[in-house]
PDB file of N, CA and C in Angstrom:
ATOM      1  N   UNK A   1     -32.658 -41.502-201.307  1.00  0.00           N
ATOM      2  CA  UNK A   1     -33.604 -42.074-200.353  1.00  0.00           C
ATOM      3  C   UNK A   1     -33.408 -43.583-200.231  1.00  0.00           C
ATOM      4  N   UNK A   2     -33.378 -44.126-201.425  1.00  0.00           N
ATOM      5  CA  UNK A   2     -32.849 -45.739-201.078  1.00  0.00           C
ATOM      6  C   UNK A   2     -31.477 -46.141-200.632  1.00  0.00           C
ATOM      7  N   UNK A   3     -30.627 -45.400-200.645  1.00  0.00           N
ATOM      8  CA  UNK A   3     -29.417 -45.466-200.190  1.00  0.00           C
ATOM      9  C   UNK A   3     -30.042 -45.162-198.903  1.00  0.00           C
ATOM     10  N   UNK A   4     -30.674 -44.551-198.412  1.00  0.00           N
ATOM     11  CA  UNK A   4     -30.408 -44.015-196.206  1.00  0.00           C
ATOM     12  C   UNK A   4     -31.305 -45.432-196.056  1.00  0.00           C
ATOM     13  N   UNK A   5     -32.580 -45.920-196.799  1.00  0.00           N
ATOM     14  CA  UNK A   5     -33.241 -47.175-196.501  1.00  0.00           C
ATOM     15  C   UNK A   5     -32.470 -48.397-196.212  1.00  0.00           C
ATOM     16  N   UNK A   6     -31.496 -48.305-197.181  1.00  0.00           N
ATOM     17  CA  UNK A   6     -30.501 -49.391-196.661  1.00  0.00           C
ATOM     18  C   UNK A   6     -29.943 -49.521-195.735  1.00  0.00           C
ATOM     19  N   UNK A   7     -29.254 -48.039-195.471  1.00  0.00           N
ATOM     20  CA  UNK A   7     -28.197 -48.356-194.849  1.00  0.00           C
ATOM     21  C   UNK A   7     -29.307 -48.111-193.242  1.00  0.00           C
ATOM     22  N   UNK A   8     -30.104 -47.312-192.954  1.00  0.00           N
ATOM     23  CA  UNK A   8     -31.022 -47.573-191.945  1.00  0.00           C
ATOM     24  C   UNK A   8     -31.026 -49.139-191.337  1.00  0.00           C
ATOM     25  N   UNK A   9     -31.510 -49.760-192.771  1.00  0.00           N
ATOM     26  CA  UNK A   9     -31.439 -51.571-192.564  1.00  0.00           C
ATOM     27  C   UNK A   9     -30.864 -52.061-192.280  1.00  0.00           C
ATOM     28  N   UNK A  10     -29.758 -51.988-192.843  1.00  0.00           N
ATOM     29  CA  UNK A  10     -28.442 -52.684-192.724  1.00  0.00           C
ATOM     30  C   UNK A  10     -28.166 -52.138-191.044  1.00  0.00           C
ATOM     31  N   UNK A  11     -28.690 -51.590-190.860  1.00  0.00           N
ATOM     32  CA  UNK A  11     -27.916 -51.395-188.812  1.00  0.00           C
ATOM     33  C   UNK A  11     -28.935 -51.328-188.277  1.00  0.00           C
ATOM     34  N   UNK A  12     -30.113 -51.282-189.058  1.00  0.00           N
ATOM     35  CA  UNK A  12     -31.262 -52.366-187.598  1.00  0.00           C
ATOM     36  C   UNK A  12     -31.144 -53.836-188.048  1.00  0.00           C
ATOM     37  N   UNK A  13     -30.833 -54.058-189.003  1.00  0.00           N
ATOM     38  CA  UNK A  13     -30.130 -55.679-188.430  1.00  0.00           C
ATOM     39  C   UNK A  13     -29.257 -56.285-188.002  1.00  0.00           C
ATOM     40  N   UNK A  14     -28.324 -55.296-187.635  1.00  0.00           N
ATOM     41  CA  UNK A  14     -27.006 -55.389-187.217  1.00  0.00           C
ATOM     42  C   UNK A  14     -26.989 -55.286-185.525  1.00  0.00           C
ATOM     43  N   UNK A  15     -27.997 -54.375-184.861  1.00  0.00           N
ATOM     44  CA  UNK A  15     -28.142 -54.014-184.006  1.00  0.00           C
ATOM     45  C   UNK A  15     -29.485 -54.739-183.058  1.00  0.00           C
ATOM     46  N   UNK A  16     -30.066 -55.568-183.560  1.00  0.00           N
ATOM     47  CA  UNK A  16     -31.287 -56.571-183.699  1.00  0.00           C
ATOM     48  C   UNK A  16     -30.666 -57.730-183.375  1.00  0.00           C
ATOM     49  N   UNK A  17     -29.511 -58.093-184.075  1.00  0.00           N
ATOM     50  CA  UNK A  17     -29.029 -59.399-184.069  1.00  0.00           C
ATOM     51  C   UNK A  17     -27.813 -59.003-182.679  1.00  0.00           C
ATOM     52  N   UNK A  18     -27.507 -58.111-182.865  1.00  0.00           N
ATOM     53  CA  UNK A  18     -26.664 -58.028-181.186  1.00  0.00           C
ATOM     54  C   UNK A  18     -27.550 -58.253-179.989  1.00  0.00           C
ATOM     55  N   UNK A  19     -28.667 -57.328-180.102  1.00  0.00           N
ATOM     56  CA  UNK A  19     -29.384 -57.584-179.149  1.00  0.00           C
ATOM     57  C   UNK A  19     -29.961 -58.799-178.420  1.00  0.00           C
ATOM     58  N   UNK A  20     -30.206 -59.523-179.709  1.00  0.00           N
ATOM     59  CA  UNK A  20     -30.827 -60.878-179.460  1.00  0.00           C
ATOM     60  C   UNK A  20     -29.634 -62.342-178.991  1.00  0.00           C
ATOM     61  N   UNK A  21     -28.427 -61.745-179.776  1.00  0.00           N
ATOM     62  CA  UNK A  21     -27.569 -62.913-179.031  1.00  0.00           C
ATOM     63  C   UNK A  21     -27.102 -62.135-177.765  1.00  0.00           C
ATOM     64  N   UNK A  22     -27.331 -61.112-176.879  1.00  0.00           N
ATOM     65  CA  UNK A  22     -26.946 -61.019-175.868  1.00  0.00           C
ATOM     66  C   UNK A  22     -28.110 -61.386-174.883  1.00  0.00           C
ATOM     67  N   UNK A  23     -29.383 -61.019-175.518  1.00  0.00           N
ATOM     68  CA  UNK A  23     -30.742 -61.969-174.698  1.00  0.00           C
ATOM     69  C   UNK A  23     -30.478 -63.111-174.214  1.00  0.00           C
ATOM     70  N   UNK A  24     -29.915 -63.954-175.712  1.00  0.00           N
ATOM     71  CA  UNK A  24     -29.415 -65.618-175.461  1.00  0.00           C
ATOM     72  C   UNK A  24     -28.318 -65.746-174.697  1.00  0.00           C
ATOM     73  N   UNK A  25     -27.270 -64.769-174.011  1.00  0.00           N
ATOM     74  CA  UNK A  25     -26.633 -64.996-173.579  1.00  0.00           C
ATOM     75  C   UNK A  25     -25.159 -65.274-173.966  1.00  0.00           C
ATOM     76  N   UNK A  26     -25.080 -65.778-175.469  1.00  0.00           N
ATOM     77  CA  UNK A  26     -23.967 -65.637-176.472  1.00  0.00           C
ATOM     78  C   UNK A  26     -22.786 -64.470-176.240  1.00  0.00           C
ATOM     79  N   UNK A  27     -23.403 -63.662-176.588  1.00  0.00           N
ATOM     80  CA  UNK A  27     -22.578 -62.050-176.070  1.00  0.00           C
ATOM     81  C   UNK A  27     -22.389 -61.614-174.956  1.00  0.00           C
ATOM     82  N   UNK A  28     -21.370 -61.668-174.227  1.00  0.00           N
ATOM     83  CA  UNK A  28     -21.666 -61.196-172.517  1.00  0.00           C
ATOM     84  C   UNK A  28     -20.690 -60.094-172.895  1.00  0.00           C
ATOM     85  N   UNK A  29     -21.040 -59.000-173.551  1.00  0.00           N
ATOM     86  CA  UNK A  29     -20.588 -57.844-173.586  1.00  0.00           C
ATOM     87  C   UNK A  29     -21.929 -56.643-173.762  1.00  0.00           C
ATOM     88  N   UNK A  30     -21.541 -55.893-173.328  1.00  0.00           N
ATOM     89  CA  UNK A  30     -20.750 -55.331-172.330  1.00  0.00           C
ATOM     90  C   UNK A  30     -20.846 -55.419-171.146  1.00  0.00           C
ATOM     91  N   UNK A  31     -20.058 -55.988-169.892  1.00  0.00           N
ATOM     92  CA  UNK A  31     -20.725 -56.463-168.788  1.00  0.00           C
ATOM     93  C   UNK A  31     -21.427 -56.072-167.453  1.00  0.00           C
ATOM     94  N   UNK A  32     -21.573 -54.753-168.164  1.00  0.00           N
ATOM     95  CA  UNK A  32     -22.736 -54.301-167.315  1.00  0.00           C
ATOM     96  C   UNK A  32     -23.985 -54.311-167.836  1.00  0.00           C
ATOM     97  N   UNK A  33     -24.178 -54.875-169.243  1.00  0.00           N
ATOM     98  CA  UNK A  33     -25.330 -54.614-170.031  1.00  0.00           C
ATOM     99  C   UNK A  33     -26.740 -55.208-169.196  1.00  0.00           C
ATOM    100  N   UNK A  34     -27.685 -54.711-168.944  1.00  0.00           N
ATOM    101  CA  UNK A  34     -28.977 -54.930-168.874  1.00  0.00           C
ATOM    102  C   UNK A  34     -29.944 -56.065-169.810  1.00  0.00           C
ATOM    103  N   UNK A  35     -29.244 -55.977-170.730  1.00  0.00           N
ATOM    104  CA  UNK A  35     -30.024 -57.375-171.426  1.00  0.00           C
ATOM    105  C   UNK A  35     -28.984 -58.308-171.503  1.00  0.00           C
ATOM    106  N   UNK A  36     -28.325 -58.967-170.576  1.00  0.00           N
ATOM    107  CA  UNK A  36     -27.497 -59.837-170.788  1.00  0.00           C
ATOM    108  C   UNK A  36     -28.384 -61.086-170.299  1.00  0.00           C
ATOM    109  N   UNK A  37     -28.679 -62.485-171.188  1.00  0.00           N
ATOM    110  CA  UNK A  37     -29.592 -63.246-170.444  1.00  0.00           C
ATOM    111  C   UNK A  37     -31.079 -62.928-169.708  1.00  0.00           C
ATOM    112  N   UNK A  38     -31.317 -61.955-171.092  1.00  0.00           N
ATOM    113  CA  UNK A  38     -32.509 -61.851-170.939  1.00  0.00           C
ATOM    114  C   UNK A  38     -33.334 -62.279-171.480  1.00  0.00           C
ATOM    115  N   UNK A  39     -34.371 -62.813-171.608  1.00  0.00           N
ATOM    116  CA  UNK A  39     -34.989 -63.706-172.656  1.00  0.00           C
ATOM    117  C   UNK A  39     -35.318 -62.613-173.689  1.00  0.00           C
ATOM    118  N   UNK A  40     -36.451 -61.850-173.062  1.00  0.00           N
ATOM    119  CA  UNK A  40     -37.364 -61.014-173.591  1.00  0.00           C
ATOM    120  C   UNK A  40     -36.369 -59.883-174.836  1.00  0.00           C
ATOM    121  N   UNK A  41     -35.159 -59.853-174.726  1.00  0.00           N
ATOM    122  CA  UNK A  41     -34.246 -59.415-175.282  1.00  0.00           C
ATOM    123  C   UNK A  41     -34.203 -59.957-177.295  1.00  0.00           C
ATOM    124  N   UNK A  42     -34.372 -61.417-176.800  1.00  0.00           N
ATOM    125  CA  UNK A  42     -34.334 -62.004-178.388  1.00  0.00           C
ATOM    126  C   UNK A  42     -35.206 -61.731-179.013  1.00  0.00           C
ATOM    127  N   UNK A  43     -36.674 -61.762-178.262  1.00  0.00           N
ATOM    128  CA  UNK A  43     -37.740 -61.698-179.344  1.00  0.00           C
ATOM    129  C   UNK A  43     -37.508 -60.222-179.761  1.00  0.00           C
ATOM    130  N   UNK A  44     -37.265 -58.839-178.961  1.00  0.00           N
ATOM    131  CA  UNK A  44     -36.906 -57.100-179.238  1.00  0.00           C
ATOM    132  C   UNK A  44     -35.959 -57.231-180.337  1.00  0.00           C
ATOM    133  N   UNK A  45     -34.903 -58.210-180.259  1.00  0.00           N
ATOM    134  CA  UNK A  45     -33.812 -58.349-181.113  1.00  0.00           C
ATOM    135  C   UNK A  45     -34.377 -58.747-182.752  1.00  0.00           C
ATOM    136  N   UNK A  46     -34.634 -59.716-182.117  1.00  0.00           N
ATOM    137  CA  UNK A  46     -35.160 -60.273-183.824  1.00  0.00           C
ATOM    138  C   UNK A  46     -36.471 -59.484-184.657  1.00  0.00           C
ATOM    139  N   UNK A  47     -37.422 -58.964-183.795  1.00  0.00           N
ATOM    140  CA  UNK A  47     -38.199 -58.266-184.234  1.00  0.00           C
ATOM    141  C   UNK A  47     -37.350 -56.765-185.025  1.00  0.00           C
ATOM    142  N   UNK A  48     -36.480 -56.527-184.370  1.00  0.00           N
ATOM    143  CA  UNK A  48     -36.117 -55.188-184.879  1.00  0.00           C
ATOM    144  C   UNK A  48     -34.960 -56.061-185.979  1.00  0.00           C
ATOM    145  N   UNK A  49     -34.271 -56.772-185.897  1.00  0.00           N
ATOM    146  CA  UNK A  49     -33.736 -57.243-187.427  1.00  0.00           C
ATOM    147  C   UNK A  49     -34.880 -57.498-188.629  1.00  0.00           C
ATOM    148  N   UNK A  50     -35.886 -58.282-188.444  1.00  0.00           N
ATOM    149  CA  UNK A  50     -36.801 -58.178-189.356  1.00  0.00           C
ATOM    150  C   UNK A  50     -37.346 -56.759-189.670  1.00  0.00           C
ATOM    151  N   UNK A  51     -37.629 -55.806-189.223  1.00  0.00           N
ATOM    152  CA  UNK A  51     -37.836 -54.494-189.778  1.00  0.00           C
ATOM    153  C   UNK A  51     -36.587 -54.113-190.582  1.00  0.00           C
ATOM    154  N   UNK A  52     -35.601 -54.049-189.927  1.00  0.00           N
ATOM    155  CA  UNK A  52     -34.421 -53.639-190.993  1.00  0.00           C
ATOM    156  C   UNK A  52     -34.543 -54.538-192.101  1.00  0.00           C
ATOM    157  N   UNK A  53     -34.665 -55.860-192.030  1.00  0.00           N
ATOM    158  CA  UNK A  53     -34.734 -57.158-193.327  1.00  0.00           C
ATOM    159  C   UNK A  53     -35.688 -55.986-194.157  1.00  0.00           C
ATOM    160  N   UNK A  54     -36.624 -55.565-193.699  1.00  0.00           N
ATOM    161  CA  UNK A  54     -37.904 -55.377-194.400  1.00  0.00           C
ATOM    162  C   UNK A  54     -37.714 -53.942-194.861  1.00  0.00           C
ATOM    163  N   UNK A  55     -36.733 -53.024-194.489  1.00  0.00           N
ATOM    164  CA  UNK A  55     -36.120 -51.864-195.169  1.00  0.00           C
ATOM    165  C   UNK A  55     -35.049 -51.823-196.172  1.00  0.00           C
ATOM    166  N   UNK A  56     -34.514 -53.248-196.241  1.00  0.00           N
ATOM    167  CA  UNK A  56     -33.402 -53.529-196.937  1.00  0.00           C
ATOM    168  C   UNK A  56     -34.322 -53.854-198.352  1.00  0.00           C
ATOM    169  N   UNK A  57     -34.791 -54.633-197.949  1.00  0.00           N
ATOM    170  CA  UNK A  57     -35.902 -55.547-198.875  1.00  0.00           C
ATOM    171  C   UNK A  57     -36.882 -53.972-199.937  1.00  0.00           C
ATOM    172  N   UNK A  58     -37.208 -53.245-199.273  1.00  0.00           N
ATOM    173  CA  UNK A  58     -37.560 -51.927-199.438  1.00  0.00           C
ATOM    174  C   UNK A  58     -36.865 -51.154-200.371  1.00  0.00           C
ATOM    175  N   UNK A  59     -35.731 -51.285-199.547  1.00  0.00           N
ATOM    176  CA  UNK A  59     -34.784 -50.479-200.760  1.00  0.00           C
ATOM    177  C   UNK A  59     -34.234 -50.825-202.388  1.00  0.00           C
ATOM    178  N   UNK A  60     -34.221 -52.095-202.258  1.00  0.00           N
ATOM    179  CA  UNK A  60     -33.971 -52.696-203.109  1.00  0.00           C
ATOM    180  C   UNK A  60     -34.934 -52.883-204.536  1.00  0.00           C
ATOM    181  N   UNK A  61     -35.858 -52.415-204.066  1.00  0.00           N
ATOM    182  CA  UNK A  61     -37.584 -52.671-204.551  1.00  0.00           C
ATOM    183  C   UNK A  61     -37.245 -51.717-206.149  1.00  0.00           C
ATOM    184  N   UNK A  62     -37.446 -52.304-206.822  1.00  0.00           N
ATOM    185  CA  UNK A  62     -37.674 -51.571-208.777  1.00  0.00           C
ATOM    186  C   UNK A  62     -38.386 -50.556-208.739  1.00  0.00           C
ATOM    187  N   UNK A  63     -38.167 -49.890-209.617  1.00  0.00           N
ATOM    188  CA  UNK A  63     -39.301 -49.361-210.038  1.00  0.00           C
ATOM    189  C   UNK A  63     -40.100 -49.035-210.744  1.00  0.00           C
TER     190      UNK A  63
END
């Protein structure tokens, strides 16, 4: 179970942080993408990396 928590994490922050530099405009891939220069994109982005932060953080947890 802490192994899928991670790795869950580990690719909503992976996938959080894409999102959000293609909001910013950084990433102009893929170029048909819909959130390219979108604002509203970074805050979806970063919000969903902090949940993964916070599943990683989770997993890691003692017991």
């Amino acid at each position: 179970m802490r192994r899928a928590l991670a790795i869950l994490g580990y690719l909503l922050v992976v996938s959080g942080l894409f999102w959000a530099l293609q909001g910013a405009g950084i990433i102009m891939w893929p170029a048909e993408s819909f959130m390219l220069a979108q604002g509203q994109w970074i805050t979806y982005g970063l919000a969903t990396a902090l949940v993964g932060v916070a599943l990683v953080a989770l997993s890691r947890r003692r017991r």
